[in-house]
PDB file of N, CA and C in Angstrom:
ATOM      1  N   UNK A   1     175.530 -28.673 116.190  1.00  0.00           N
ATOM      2  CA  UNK A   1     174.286 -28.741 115.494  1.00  0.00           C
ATOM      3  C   UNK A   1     174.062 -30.161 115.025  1.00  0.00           C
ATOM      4  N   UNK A   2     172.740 -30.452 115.162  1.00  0.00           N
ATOM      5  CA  UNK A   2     172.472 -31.752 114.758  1.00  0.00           C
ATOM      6  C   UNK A   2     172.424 -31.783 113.182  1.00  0.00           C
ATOM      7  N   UNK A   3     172.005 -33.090 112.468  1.00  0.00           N
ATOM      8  CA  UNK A   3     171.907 -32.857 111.098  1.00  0.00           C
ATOM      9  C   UNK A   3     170.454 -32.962 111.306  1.00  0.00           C
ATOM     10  N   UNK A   4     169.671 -32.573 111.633  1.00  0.00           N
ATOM     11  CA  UNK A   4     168.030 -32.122 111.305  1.00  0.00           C
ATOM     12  C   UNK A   4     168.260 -31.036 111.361  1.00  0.00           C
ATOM     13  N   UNK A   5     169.058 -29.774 112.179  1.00  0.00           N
ATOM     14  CA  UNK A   5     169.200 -28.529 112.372  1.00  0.00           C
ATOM     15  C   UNK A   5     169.730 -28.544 110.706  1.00  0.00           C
ATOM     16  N   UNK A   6     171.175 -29.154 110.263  1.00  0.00           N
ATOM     17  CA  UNK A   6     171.425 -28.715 109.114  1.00  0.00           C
ATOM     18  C   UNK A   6     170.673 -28.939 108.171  1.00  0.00           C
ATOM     19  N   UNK A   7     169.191 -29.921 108.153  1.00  0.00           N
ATOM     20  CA  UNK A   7     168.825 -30.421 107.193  1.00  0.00           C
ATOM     21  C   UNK A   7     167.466 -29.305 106.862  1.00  0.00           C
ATOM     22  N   UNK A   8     166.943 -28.912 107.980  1.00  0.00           N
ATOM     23  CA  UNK A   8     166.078 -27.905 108.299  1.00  0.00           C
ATOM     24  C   UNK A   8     166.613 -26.243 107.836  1.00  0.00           C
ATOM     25  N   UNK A   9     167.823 -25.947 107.513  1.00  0.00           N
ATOM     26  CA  UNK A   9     168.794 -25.175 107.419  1.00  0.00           C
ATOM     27  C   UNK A   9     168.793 -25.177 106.178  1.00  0.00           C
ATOM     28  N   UNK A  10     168.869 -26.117 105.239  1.00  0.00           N
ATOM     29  CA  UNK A  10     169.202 -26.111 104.338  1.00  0.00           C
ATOM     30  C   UNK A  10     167.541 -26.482 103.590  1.00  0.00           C
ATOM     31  N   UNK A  11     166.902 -26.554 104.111  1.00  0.00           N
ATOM     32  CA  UNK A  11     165.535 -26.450 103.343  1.00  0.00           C
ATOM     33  C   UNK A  11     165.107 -24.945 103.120  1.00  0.00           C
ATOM     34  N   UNK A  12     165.378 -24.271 104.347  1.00  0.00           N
ATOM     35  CA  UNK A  12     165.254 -22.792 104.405  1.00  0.00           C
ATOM     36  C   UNK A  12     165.652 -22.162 103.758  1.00  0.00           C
ATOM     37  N   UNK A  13     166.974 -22.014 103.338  1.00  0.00           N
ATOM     38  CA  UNK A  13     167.661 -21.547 102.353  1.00  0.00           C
ATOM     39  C   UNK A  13     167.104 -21.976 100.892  1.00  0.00           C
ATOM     40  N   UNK A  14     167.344 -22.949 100.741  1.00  0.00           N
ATOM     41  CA  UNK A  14     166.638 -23.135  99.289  1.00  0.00           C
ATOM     42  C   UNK A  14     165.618 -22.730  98.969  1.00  0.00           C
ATOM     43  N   UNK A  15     164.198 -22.835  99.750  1.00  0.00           N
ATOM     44  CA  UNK A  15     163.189 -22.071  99.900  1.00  0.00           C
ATOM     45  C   UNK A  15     163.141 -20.543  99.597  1.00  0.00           C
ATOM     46  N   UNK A  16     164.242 -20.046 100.179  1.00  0.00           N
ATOM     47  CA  UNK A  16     164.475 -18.389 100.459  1.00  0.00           C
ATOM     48  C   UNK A  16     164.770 -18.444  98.946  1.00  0.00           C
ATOM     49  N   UNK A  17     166.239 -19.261  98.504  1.00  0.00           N
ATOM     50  CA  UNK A  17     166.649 -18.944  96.991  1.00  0.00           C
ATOM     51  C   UNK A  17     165.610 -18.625  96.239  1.00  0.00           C
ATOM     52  N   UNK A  18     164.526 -19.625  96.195  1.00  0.00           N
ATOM     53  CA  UNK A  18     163.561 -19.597  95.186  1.00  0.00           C
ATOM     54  C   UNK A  18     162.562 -18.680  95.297  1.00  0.00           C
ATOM     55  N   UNK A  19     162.334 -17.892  96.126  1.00  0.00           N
ATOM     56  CA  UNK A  19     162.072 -15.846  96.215  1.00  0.00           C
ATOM     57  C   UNK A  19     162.632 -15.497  95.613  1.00  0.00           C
ATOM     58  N   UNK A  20     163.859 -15.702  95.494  1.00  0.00           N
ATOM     59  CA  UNK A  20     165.171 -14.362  94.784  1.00  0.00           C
ATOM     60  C   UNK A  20     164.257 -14.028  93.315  1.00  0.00           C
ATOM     61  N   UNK A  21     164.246 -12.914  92.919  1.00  0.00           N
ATOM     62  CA  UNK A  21     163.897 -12.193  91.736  1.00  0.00           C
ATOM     63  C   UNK A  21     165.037 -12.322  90.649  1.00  0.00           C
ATOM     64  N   UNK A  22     164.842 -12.104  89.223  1.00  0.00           N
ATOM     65  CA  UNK A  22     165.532 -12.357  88.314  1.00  0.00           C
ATOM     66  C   UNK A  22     166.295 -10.752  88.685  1.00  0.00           C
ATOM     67  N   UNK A  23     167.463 -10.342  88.127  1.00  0.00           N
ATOM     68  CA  UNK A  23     168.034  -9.469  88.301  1.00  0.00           C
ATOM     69  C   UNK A  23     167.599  -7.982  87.153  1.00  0.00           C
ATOM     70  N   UNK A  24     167.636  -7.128  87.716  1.00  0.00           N
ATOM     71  CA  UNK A  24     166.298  -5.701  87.274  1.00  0.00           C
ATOM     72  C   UNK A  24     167.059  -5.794  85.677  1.00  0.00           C
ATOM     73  N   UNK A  25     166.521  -5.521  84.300  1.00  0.00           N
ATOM     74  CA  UNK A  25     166.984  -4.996  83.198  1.00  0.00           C
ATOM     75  C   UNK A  25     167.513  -4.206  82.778  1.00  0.00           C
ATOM     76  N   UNK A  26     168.746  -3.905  81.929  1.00  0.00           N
ATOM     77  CA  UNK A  26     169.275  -2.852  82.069  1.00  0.00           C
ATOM     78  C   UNK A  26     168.565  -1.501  81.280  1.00  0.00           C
ATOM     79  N   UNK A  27     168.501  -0.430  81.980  1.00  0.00           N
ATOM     80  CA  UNK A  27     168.043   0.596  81.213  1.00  0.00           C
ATOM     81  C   UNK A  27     168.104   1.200  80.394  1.00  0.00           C
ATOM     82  N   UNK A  28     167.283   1.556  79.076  1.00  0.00           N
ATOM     83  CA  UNK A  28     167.341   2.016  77.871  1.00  0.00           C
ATOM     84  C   UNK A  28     166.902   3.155  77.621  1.00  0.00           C
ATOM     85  N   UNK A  29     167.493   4.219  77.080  1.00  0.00           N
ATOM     86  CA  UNK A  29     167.126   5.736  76.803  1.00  0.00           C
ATOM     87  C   UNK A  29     166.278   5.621  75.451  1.00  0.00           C
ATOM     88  N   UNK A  30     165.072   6.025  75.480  1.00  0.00           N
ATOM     89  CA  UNK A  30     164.299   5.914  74.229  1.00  0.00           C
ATOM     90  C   UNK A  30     163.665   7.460  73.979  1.00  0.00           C
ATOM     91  N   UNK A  31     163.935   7.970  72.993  1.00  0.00           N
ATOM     92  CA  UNK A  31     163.797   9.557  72.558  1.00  0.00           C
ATOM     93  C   UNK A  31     162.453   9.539  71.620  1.00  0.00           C
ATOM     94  N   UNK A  32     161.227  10.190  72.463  1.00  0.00           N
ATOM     95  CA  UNK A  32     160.188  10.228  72.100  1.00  0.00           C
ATOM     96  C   UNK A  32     159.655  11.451  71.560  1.00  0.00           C
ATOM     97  N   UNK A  33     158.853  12.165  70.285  1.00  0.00           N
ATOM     98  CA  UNK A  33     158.466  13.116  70.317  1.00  0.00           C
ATOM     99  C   UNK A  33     156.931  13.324  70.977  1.00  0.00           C
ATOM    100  N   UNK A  34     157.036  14.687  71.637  1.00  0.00           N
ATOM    101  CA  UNK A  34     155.445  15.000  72.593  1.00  0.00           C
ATOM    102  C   UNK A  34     155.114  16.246  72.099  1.00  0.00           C
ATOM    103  N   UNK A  35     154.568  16.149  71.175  1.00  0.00           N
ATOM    104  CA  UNK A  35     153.234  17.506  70.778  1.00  0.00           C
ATOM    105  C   UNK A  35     152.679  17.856  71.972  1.00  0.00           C
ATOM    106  N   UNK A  36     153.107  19.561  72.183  1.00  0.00           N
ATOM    107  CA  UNK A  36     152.860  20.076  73.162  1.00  0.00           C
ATOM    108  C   UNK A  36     152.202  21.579  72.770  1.00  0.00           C
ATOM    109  N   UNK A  37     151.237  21.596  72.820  1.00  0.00           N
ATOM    110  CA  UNK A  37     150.028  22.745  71.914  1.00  0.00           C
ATOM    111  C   UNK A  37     150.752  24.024  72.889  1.00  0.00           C
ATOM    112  N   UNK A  38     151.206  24.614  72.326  1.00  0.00           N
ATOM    113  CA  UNK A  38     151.482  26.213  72.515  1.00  0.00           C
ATOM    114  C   UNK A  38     150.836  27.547  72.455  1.00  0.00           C
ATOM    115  N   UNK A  39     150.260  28.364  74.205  1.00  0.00           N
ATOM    116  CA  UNK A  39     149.615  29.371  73.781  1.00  0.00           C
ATOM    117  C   UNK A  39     150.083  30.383  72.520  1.00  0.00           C
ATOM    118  N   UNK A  40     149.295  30.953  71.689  1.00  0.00           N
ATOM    119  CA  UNK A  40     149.808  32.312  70.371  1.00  0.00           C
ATOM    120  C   UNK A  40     149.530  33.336  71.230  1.00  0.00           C
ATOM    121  N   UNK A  41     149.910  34.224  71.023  1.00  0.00           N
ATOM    122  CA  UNK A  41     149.836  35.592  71.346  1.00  0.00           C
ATOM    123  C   UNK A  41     148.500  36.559  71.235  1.00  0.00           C
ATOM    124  N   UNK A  42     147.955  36.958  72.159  1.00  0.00           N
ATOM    125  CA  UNK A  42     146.391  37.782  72.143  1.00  0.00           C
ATOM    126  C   UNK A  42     146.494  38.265  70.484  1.00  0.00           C
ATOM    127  N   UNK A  43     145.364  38.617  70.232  1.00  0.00           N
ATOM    128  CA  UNK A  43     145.242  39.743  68.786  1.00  0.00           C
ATOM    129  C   UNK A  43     145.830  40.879  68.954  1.00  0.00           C
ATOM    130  N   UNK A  44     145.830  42.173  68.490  1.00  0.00           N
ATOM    131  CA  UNK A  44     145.917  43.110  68.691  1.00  0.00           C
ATOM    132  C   UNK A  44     144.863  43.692  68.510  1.00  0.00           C
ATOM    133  N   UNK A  45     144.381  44.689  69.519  1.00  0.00           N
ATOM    134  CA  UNK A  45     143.104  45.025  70.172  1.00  0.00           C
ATOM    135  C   UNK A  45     142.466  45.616  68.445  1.00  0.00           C
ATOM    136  N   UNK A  46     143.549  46.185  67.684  1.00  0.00           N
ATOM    137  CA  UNK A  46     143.327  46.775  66.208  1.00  0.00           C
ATOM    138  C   UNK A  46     142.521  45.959  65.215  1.00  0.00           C
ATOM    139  N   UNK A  47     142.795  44.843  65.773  1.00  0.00           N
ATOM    140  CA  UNK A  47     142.183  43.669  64.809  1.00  0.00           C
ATOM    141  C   UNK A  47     140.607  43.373  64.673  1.00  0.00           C
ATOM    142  N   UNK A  48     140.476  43.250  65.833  1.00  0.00           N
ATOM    143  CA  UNK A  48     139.373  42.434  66.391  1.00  0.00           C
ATOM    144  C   UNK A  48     138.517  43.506  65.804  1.00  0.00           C
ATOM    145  N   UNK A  49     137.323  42.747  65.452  1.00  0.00           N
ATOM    146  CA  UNK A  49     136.221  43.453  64.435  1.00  0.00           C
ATOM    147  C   UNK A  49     135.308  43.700  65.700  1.00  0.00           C
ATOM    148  N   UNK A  50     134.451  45.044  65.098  1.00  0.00           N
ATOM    149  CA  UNK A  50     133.756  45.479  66.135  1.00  0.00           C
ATOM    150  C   UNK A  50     132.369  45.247  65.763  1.00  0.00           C
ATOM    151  N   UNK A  51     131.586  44.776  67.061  1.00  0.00           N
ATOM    152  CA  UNK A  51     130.404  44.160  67.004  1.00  0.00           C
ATOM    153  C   UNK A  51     129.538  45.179  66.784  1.00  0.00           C
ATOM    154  N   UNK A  52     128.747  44.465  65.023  1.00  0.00           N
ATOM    155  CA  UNK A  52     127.605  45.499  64.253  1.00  0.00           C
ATOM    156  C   UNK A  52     126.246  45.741  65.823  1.00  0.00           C
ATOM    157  N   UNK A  53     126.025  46.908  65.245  1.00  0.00           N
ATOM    158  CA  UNK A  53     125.116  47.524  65.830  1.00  0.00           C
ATOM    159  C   UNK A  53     123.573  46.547  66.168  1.00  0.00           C
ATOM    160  N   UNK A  54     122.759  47.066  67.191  1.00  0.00           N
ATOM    161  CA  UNK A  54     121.363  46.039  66.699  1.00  0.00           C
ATOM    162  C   UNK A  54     120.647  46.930  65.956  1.00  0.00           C
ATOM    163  N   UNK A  55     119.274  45.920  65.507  1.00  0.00           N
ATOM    164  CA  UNK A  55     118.709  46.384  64.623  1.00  0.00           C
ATOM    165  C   UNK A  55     118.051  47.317  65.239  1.00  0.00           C
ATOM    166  N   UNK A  56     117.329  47.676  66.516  1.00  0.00           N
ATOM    167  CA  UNK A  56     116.632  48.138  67.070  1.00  0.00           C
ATOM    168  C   UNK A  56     117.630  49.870  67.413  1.00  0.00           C
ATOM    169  N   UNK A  57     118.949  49.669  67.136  1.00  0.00           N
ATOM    170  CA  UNK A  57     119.687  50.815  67.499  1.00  0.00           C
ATOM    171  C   UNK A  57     119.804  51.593  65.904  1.00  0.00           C
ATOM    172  N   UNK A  58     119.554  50.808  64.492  1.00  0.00           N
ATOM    173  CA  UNK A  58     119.851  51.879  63.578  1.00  0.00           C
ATOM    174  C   UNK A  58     118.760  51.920  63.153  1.00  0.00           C
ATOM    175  N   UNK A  59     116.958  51.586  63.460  1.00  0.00           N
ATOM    176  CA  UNK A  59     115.897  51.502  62.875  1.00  0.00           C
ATOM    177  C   UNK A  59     115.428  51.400  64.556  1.00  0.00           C
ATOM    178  N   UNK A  60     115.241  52.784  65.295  1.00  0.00           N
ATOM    179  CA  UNK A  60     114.002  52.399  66.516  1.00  0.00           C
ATOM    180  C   UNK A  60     112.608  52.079  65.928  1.00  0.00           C
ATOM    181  N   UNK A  61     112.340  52.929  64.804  1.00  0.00           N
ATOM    182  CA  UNK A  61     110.701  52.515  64.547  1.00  0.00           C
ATOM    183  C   UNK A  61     110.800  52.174  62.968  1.00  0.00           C
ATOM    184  N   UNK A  62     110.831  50.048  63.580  1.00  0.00           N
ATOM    185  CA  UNK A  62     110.958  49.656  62.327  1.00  0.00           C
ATOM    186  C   UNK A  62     110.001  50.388  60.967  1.00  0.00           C
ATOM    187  N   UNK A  63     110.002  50.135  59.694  1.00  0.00           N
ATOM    188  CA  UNK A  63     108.909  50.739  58.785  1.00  0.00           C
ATOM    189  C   UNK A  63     107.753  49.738  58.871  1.00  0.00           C
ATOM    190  N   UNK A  64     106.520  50.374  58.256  1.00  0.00           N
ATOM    191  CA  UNK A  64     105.295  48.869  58.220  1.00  0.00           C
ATOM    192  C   UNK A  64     105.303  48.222  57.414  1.00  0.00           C
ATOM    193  N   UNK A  65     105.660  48.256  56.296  1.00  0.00           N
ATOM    194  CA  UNK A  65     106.723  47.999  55.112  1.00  0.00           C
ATOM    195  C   UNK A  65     107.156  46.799  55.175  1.00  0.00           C
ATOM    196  N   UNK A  66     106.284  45.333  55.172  1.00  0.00           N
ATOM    197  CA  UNK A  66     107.069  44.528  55.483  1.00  0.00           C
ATOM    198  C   UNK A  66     108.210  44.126  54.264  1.00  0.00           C
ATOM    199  N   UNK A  67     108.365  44.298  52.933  1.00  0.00           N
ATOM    200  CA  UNK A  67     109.139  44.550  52.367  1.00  0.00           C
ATOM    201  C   UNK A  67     110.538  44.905  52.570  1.00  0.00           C
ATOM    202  N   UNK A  68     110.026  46.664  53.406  1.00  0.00           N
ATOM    203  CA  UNK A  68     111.128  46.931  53.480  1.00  0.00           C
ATOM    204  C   UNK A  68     111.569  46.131  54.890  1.00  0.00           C
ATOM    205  N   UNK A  69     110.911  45.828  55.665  1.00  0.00           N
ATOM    206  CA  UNK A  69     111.318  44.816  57.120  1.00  0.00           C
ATOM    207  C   UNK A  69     112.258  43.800  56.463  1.00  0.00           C
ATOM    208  N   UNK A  70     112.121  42.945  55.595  1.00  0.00           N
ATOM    209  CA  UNK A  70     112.399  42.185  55.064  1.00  0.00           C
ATOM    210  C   UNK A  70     114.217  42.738  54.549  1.00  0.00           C
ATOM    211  N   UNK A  71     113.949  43.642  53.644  1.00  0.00           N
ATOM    212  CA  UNK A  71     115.371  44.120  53.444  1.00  0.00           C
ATOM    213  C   UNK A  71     116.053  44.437  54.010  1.00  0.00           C
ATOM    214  N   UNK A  72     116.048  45.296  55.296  1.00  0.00           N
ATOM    215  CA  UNK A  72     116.160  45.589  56.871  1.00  0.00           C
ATOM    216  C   UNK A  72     117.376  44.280  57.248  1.00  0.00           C
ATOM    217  N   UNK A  73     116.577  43.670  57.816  1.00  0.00           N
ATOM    218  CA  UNK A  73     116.997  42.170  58.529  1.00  0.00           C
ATOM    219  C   UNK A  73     117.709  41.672  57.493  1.00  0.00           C
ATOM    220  N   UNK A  74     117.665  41.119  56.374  1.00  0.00           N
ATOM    221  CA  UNK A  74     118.105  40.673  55.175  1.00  0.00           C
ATOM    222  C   UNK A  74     119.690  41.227  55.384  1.00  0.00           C
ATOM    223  N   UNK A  75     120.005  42.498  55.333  1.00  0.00           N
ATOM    224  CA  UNK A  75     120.770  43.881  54.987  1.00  0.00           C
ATOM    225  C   UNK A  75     122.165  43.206  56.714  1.00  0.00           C
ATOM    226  N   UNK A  76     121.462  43.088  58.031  1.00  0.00           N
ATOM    227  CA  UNK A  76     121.577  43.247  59.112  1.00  0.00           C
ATOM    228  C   UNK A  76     122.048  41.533  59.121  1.00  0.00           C
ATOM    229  N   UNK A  77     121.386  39.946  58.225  1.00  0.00           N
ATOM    230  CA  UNK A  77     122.180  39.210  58.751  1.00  0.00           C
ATOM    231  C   UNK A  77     123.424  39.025  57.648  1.00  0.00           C
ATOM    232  N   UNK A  78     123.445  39.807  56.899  1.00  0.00           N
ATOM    233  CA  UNK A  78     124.995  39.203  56.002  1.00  0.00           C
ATOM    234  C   UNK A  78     126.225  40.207  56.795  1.00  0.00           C
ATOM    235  N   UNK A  79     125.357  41.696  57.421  1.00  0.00           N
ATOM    236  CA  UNK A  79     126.478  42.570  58.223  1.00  0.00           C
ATOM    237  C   UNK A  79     126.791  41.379  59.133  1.00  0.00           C
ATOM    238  N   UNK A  80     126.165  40.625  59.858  1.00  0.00           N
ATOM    239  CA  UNK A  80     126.515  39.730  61.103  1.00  0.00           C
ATOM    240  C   UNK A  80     127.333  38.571  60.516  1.00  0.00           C
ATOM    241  N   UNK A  81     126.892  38.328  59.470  1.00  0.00           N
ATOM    242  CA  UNK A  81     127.475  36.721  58.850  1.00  0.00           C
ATOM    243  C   UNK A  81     129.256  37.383  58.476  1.00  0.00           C
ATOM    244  N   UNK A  82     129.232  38.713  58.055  1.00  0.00           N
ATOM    245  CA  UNK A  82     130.894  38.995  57.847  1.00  0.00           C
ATOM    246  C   UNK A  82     131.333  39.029  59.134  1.00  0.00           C
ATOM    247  N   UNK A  83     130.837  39.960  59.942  1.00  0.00           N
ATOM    248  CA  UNK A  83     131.671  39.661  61.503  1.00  0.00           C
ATOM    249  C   UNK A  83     131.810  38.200  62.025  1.00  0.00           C
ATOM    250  N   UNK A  84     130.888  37.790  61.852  1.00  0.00           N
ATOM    251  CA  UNK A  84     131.245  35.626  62.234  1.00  0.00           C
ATOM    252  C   UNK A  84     132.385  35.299  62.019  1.00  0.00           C
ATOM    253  N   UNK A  85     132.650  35.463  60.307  1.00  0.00           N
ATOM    254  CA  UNK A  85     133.298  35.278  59.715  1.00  0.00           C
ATOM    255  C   UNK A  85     134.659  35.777  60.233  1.00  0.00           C
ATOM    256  N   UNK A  86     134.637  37.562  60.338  1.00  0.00           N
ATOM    257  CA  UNK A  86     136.306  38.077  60.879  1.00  0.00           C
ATOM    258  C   UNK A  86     136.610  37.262  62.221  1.00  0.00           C
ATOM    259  N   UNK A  87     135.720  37.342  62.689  1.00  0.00           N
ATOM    260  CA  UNK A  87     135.799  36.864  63.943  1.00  0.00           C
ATOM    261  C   UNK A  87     136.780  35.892  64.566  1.00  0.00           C
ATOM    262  N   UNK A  88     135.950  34.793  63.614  1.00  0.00           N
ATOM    263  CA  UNK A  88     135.930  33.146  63.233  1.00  0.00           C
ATOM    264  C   UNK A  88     137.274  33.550  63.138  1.00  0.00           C
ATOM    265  N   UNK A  89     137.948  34.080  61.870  1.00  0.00           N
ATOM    266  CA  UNK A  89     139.576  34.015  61.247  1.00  0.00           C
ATOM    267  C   UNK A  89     140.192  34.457  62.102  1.00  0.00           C
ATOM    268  N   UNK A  90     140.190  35.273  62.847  1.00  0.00           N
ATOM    269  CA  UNK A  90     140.696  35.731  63.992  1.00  0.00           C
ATOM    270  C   UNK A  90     141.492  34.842  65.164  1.00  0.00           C
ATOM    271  N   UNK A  91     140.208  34.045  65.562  1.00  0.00           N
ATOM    272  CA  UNK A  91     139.819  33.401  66.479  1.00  0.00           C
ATOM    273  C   UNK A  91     141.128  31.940  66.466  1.00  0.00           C
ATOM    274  N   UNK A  92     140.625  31.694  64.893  1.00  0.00           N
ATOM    275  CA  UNK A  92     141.753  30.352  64.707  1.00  0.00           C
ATOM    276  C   UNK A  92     143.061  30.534  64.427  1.00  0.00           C
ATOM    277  N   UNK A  93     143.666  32.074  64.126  1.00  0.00           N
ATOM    278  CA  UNK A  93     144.626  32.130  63.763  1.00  0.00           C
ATOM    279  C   UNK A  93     145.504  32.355  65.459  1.00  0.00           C
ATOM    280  N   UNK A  94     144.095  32.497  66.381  1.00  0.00           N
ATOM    281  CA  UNK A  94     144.864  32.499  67.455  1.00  0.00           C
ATOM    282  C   UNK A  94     144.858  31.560  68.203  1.00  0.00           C
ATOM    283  N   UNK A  95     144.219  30.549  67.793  1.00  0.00           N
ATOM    284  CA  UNK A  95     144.138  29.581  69.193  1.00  0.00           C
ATOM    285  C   UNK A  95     144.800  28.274  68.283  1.00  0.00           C
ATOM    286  N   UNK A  96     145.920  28.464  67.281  1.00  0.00           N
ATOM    287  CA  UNK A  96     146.334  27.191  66.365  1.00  0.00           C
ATOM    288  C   UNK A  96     145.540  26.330  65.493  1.00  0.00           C
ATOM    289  N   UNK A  97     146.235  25.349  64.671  1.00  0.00           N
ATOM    290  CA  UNK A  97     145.484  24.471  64.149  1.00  0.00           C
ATOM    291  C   UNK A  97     144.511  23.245  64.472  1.00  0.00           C
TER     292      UNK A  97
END
């Protein structure tokens, strides 16, 4: 080999060296906590509040009475506003915080 072969040889190499990557880091075990939302368990069918009647099923022929119309409906949204309500409690005690 000539010395241009070695000199050419040795450019290559050095070249190549200076690719080389720093050597990988050593690995560290790091213990993380992961909140992981958990299905609850259905209700029991016992629970679940049963949906009030309509108005049209306990009064077919409302009165003319708008008065009494008034007390009627009145009477019919606080029955609905408690079922919301069971409902509602129901609902969150099953699907978590």
């Amino acid at each position: 080999m000539s010395a241009a072969h070695i000199m050419m040889a040795g450019a290559a190499f050095a070249a190549l060296a200076g690719c080389a990557t720093p050597p990988a880091p050593e690995p560290r075990i790091v213990t993380q906590t992961v909140n992981v939302p958990v299905r609850a368990p259905c209700p029991d069918p016992a629970d679940v509040p049963q949906v009030p009647r309509r108005v049209a099923e306990e009064h077919p022929t409302m009165p003319a009475d708008p008065n009494e119309q008034g007390r009627i409906l009145a009477a019919k949204v606080i029955e609905l506003f408690g079922y919301a309500m069971r409902a509602d409690a129901l609902l969150r005690g099953c699907s978590g915080p």
